[in-house]
Protein backbone atom coordinates (compact mmCIF):
# COMPACT_ATOMS: atom_id res chain seq x y z
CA UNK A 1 0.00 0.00 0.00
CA UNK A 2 1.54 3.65 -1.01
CA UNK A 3 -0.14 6.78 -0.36
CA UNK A 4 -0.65 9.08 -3.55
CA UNK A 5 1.21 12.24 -3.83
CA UNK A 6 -1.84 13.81 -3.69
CA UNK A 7 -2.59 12.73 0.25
CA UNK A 8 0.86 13.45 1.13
CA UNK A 9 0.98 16.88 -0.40
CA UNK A 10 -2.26 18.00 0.52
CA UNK A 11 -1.34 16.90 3.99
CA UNK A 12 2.33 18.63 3.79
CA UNK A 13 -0.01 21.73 2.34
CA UNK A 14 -2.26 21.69 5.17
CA UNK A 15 0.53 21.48 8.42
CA UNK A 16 2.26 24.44 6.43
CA UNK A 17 -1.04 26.47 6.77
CA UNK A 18 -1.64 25.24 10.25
CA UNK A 19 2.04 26.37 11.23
CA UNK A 20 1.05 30.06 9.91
CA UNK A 21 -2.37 29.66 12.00
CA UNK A 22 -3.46 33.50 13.27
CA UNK A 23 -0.88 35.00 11.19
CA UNK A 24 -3.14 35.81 8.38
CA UNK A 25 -2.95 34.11 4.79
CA UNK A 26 0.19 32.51 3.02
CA UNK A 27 0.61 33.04 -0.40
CA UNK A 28 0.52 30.02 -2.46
CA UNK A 29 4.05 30.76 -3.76
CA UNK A 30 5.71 30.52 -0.25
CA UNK A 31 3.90 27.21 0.76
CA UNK A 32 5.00 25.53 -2.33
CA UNK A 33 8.35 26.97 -1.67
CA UNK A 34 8.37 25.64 1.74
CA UNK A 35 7.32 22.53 0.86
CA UNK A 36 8.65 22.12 -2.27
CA UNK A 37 5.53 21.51 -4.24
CA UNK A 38 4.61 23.07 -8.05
CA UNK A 39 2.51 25.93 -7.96
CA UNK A 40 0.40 24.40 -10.41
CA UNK A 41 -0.01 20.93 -8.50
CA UNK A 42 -0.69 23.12 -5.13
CA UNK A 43 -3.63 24.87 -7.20
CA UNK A 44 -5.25 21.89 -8.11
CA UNK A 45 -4.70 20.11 -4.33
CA UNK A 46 -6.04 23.38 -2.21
CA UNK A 47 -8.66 23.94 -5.16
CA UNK A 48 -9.82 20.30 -3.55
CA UNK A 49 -9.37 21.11 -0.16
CA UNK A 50 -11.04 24.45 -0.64
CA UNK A 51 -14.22 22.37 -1.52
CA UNK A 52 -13.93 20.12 0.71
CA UNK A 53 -14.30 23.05 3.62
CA UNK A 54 -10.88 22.38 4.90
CA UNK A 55 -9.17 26.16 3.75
CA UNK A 56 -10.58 28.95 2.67
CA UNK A 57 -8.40 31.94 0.02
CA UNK A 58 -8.25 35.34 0.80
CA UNK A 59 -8.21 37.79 -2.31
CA UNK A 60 -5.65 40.88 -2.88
CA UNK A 61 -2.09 41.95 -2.43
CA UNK A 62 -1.83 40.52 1.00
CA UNK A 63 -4.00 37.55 0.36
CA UNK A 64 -3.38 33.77 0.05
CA UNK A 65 -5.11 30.34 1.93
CA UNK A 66 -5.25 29.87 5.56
CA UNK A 67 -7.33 27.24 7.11
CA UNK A 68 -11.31 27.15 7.33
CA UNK A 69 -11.25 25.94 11.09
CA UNK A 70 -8.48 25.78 13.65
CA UNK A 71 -6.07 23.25 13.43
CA UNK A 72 -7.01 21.09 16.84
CA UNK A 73 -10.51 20.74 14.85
CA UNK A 74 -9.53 19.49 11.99
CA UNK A 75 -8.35 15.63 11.93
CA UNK A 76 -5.72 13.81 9.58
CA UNK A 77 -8.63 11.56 8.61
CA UNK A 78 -10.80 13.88 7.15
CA UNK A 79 -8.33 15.99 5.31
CA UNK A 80 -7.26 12.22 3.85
CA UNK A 81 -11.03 11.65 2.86
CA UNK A 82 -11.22 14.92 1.13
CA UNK A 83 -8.46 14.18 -0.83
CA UNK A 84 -8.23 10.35 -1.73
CA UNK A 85 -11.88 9.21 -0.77
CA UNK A 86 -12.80 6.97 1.82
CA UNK A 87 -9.76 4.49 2.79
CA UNK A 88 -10.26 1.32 1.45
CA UNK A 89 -7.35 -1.64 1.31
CA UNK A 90 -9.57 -3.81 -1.15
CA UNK A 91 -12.27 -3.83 -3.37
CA UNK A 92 -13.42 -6.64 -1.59
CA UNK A 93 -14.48 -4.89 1.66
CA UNK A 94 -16.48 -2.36 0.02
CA UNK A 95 -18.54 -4.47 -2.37
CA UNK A 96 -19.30 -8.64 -0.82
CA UNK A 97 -19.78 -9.72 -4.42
CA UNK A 98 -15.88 -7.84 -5.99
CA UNK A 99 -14.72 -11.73 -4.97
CA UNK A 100 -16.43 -15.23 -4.99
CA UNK A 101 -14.20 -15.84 -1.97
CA UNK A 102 -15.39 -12.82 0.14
CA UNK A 103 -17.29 -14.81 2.71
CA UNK A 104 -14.83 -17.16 3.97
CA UNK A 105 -11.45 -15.35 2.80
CA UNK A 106 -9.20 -15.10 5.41
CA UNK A 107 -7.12 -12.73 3.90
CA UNK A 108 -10.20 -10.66 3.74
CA UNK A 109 -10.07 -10.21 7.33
CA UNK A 110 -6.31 -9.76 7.64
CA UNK A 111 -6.90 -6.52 4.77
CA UNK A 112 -10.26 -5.17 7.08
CA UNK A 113 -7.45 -5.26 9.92
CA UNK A 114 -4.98 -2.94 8.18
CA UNK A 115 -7.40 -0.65 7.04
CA UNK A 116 -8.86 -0.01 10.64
CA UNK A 117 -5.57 0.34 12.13
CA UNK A 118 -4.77 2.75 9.24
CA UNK A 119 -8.17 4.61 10.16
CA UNK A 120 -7.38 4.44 14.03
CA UNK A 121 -3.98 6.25 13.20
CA UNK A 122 -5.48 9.28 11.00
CA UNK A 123 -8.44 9.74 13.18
CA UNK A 124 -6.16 9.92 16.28
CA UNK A 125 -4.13 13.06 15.08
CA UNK A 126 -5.11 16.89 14.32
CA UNK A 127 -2.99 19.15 12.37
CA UNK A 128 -2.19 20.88 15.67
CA UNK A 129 -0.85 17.88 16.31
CA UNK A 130 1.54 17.52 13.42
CA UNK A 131 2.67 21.50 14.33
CA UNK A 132 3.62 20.11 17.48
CA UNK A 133 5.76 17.04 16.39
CA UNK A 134 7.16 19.46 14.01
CA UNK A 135 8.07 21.78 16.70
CA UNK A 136 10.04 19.35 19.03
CA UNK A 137 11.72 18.09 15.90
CA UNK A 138 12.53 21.66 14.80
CA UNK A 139 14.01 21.99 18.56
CA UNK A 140 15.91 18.09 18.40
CA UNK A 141 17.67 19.13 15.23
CA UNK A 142 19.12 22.42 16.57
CA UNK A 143 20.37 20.39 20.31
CA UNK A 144 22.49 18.04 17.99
């Protein structure tokens, strides 16, 4: 299982914006510099999250994205649904009748496991979250 750039960029996109929380909006140009994302792929992933409620754009000179909500509201999970869709490991979970073997396929079970422990993991962090792991890692790389 890999994660699309898509979910990991939108993600990078959205701790950037949650790091600059109550400081006004960031200009697309600086968050793709930051996080070394294309302007143009950046359009298309906070055109997505802009839909999907999770920023909001500012017009004008000093204008930009900034988040919709604060950043201890808004969890990983969500911000992953809005971007790649529901998580789902196999077809076979969604729909009974993908496989023949569905019903007694242990291997079924084994791939319902992952993606609830995948679930668990996103719904258990916020973006304020991911500021604050990148804070103490900001502070361990300057004590070394």
């Amino acid at each position: 299982m890999k994660l699309s750039t898509r979910a990991r960029y939108g993600i990078r996109a959205m701790v950037e914006l949650a790091q600059n929380e109550g400081k006004g909006p960031l200009q697309i140009k600086a968050i793709g510099q930051h996080q070394e994302i294309s302007i143009k792929y950046l359009e298309q992933l906070l055109a997505i999250l802009k839909s999907g409620g999770f920023v909001r754009s500012v017009r004008g000179a000093k204008g930009g994205y900034m988040l919709a909500d604060a950043a201890k509201k808004i969890r990983l999970s969500d911000v992953f649904n809005c971007l790649e869709g529901p998580l789902v490991t196999t077809e076979c979970l969604e729909d009974n009748d993908y496989c023949p073997k569905a019903a007694d396929c242990v291997t079924r079970e084994l791939w319902a496991e992952v993606q609830t422990a995948v679930k668990k993991v996103l719904d258990s962090f916020t973006l304020e979250d991911l500021v604050e792991k990148a804070k103490t890692k900001k502070n361990m790389d300057y004590q070394i």
